[in-house]
N, C-alpha and C. Protein backbone atom coordinates (compact mmCIF):
# COMPACT_ATOMS: atom_id res chain seq x y z
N UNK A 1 218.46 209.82 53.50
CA UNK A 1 219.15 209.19 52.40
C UNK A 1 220.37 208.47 52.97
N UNK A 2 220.41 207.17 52.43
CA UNK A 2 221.92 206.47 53.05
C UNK A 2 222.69 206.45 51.91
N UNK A 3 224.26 207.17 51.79
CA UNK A 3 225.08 206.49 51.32
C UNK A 3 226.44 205.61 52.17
N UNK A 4 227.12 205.29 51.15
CA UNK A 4 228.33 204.52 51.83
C UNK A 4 229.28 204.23 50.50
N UNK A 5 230.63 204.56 51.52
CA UNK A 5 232.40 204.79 50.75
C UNK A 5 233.06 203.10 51.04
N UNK A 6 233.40 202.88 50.43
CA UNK A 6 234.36 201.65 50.48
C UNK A 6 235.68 201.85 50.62
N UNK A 7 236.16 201.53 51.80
CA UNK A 7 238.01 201.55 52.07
C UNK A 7 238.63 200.17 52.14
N UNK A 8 239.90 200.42 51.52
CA UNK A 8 240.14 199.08 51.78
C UNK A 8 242.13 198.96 52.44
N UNK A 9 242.12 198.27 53.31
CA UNK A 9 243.67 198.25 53.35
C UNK A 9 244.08 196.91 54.15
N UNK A 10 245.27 196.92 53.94
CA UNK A 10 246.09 195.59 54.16
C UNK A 10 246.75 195.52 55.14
N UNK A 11 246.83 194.14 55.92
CA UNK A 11 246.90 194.66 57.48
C UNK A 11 247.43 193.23 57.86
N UNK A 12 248.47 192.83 58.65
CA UNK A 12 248.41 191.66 59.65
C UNK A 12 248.00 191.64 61.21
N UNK A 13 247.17 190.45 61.00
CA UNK A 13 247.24 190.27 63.01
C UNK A 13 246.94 189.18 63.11
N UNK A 14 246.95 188.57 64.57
CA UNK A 14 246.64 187.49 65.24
C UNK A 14 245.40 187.53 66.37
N UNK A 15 244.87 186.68 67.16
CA UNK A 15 244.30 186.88 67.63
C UNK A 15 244.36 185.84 69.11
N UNK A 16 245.18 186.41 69.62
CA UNK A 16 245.60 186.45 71.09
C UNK A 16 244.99 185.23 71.81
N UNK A 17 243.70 185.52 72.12
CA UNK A 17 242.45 185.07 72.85
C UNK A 17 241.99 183.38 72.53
N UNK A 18 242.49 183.07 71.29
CA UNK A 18 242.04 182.02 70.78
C UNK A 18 242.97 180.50 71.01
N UNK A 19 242.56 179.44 71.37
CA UNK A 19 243.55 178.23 71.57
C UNK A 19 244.23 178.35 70.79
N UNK A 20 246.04 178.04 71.04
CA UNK A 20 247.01 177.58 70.64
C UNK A 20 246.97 176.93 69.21
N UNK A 21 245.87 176.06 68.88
CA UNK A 21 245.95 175.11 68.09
C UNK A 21 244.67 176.16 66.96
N UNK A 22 244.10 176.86 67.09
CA UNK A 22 243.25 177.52 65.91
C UNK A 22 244.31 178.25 65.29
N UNK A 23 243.39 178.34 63.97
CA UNK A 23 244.21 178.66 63.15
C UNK A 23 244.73 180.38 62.70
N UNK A 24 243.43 180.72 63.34
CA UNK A 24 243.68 182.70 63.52
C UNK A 24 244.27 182.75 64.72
N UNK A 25 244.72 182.42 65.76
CA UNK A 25 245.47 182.35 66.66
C UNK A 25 246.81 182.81 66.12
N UNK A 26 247.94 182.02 64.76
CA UNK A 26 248.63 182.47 64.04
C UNK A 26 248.94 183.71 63.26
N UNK A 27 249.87 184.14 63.38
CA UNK A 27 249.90 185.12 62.52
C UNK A 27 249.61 184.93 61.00
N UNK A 28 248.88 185.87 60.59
CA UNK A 28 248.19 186.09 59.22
C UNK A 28 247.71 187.24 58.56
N UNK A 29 247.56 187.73 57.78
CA UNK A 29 247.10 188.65 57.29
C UNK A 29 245.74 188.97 56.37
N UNK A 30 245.04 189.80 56.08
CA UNK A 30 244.07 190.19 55.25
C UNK A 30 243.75 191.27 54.29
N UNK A 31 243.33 191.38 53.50
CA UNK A 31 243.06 192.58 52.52
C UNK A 31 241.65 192.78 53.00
N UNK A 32 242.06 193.73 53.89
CA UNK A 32 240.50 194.21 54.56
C UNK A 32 239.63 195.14 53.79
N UNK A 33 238.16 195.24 53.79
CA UNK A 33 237.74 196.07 52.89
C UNK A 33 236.42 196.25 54.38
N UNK A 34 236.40 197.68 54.07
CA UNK A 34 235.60 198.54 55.09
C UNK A 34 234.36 199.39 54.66
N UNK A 35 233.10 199.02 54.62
CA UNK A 35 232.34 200.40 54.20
C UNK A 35 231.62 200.94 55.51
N UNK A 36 231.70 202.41 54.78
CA UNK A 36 231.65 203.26 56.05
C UNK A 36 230.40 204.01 55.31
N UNK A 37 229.19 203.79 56.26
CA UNK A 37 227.51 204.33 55.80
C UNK A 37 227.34 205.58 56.52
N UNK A 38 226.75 205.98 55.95
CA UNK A 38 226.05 207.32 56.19
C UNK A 38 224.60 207.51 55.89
N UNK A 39 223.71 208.35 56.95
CA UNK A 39 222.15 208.54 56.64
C UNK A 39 222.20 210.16 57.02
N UNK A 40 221.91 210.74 56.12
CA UNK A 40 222.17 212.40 55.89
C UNK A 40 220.99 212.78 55.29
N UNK A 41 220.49 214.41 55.30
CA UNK A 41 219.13 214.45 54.83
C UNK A 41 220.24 214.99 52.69
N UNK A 42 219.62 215.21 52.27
CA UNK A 42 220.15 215.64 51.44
C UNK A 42 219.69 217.21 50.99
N UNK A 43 220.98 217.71 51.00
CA UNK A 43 221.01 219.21 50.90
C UNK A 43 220.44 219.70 49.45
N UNK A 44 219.38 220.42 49.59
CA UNK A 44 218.78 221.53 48.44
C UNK A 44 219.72 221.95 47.30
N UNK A 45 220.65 222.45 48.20
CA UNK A 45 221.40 223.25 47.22
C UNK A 45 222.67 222.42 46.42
N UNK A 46 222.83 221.40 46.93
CA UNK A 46 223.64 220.73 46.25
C UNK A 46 223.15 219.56 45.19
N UNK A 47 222.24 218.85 46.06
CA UNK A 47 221.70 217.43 45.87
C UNK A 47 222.16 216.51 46.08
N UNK A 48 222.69 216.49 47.11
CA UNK A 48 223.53 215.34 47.75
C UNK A 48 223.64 215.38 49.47
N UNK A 49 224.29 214.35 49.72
CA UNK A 49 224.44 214.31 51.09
C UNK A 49 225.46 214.78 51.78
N UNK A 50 226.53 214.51 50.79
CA UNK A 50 228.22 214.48 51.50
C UNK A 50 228.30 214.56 50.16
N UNK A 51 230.18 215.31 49.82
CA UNK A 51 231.23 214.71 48.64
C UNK A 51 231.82 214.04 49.05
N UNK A 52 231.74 213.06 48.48
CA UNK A 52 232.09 211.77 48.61
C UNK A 52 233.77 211.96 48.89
N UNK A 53 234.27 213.44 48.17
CA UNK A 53 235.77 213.46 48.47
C UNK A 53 236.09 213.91 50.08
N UNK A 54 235.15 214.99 50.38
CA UNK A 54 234.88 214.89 52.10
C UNK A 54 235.27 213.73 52.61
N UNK A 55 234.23 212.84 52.49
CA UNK A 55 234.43 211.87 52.98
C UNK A 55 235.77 210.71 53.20
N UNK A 56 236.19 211.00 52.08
CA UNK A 56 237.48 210.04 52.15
C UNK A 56 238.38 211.08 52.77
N UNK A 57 238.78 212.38 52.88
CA UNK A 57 239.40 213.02 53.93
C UNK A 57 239.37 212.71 54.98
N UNK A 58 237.97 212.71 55.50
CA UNK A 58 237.39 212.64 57.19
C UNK A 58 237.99 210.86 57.65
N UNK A 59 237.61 210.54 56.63
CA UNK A 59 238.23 208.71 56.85
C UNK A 59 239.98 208.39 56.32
N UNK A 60 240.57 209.02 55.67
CA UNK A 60 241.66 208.71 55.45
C UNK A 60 242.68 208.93 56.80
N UNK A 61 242.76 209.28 57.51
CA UNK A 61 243.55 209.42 58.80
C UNK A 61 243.41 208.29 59.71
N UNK A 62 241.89 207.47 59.88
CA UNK A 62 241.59 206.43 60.45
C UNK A 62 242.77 205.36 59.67
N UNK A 63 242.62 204.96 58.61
CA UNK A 63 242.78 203.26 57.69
C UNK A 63 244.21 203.81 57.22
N UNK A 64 245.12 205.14 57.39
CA UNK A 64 246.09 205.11 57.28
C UNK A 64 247.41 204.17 58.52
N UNK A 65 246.05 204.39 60.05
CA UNK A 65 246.87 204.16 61.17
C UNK A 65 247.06 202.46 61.02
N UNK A 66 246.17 201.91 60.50
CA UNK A 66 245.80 200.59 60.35
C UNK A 66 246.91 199.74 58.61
N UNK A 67 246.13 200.42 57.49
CA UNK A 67 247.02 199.75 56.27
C UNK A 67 248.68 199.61 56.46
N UNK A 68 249.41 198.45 56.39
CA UNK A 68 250.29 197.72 56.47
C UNK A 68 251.16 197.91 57.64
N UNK A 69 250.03 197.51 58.76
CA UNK A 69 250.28 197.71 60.03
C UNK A 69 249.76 196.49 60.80
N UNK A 70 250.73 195.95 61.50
CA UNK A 70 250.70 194.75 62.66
C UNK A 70 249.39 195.14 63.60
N UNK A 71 247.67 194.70 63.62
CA UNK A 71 247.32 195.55 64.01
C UNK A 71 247.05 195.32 65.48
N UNK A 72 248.00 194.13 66.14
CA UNK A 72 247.98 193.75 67.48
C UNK A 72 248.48 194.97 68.06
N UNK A 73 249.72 195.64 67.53
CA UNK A 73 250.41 196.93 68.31
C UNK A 73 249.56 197.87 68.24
N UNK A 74 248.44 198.06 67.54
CA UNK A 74 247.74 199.58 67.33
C UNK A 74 246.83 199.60 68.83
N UNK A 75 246.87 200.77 69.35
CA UNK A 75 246.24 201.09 70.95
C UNK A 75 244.82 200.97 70.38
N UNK A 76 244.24 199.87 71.12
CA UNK A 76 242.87 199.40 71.33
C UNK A 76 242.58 198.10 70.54
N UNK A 77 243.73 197.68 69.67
CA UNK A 77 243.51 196.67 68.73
C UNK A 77 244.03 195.38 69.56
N UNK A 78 244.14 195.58 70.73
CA UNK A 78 245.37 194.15 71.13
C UNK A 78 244.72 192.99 70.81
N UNK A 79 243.17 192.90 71.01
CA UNK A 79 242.50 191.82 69.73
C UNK A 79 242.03 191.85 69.10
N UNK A 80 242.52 191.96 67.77
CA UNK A 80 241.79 192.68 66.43
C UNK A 80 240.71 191.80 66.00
N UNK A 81 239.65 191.23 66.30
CA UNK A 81 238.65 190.87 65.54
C UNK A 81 237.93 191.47 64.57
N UNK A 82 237.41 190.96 63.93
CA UNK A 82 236.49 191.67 62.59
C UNK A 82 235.89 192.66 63.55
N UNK A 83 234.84 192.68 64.36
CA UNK A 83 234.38 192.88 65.82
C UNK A 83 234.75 194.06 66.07
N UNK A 84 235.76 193.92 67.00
CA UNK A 84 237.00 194.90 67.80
C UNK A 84 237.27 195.80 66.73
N UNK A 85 237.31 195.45 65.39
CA UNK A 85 238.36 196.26 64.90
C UNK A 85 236.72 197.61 64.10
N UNK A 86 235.54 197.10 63.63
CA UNK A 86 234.86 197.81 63.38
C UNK A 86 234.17 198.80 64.35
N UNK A 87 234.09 198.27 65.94
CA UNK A 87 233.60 199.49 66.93
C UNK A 87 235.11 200.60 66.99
N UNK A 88 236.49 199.61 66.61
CA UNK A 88 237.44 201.02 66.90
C UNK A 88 237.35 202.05 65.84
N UNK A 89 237.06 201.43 64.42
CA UNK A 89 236.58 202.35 63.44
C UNK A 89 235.71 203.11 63.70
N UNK A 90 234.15 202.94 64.31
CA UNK A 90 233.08 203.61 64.50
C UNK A 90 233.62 204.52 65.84
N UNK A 91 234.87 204.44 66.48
CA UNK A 91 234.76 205.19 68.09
C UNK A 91 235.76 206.44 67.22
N UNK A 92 236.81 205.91 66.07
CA UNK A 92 237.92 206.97 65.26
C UNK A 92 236.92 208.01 64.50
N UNK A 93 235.70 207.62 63.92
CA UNK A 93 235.09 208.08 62.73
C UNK A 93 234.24 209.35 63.58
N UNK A 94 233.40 208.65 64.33
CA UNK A 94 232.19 209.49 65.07
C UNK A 94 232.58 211.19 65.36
N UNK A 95 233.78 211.55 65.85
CA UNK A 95 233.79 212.82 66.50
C UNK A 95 233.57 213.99 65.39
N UNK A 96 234.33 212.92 63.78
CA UNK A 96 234.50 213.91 62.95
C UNK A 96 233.70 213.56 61.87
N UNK A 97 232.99 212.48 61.70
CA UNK A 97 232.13 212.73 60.73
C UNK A 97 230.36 212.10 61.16
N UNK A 98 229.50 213.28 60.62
CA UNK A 98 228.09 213.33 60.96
C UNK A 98 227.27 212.28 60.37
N UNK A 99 226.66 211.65 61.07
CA UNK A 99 225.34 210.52 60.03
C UNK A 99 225.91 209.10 60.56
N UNK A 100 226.79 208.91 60.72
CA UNK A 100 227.63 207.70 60.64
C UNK A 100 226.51 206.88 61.07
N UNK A 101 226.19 205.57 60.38
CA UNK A 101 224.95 204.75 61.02
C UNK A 101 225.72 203.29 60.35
N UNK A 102 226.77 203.05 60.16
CA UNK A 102 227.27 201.28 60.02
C UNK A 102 228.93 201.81 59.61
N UNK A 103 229.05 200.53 59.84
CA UNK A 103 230.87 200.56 59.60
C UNK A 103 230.85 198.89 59.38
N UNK A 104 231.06 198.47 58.74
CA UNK A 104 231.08 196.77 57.84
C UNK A 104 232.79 196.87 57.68
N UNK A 105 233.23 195.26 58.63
CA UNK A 105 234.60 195.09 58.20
C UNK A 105 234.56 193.86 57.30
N UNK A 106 235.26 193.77 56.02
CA UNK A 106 235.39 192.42 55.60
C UNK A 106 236.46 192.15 55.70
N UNK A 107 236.88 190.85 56.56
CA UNK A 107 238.14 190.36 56.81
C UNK A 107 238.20 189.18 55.15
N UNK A 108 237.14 188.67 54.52
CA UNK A 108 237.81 187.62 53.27
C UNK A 108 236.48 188.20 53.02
N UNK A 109 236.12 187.84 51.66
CA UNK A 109 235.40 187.44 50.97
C UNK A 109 233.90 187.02 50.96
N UNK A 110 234.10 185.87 52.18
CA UNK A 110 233.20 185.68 52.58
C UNK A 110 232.60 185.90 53.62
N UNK A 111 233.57 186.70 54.33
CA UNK A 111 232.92 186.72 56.16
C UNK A 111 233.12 188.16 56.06
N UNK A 112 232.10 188.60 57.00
CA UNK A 112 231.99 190.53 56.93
C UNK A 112 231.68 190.27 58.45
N UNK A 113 231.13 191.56 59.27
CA UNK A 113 229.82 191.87 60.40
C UNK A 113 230.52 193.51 60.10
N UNK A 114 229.06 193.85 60.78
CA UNK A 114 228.52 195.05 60.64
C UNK A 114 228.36 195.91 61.78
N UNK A 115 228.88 196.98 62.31
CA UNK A 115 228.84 197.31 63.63
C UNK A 115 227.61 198.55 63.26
N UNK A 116 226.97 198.96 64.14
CA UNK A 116 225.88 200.18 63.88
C UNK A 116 225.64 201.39 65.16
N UNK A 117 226.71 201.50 66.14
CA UNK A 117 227.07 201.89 67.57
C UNK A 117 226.10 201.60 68.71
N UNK A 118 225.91 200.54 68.37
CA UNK A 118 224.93 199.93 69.89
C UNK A 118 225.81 199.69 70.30
């Protein structure tokens, strides 16, 4: 069974790597929104996979280090890409929570990617 929690937090960065003249190169910010999947068998005795309130425990310590945080200074973020920033989610999440099979960053609206730990 797959489910998945939606986080969301607010964050500035730049992105280092990119010519002078682009425009994410600048400092800017986003209202990032994160879902974090899970594939779990589902338990008998409950009927479910996870509580969903579990879950936002096990994940609230991650997107606290990140929400209204410069996220060039955060150790491992020095280039925060949509990218970069969803394998550091999937490397924070893994030790402590079981199933984990996607981590989706949306930097706007329209642009997401999807990391799955390949």
């Amino acid at each position: 069974m797959k489910i998945w929690r939606e986080f969301g937090f607010e964050a500035a960065h730049r992105l280092p790597l990119l010519p002078p003249e682009h425009k994410c190169s600048r400092l800017h910010g986003h209202s990032f929104r994160v879902r974090v999947e899970l594939e779990l068998p589902v338990d008998p005795n409950t009927g479910w996979t996870m509580d969903f309130g579990d879950l936002d425990q096990i994940c609230r310590p991650t997107f606290e280090q990140l929400d209204h945080h410069y996220l060039n200074d955060v150790s491992g973020l020095e280039n925060p890409t949509s990218e970069n920033l969803a394998v550091w989610i999937w490397q924070k999440l893994t030790p402590n929570l079981r199933g984990l099979s996607a981590v989706t960053v949306q930097e706007t609206c329209r642009n997401a990617c999807t990391y799955g730990g390949q």
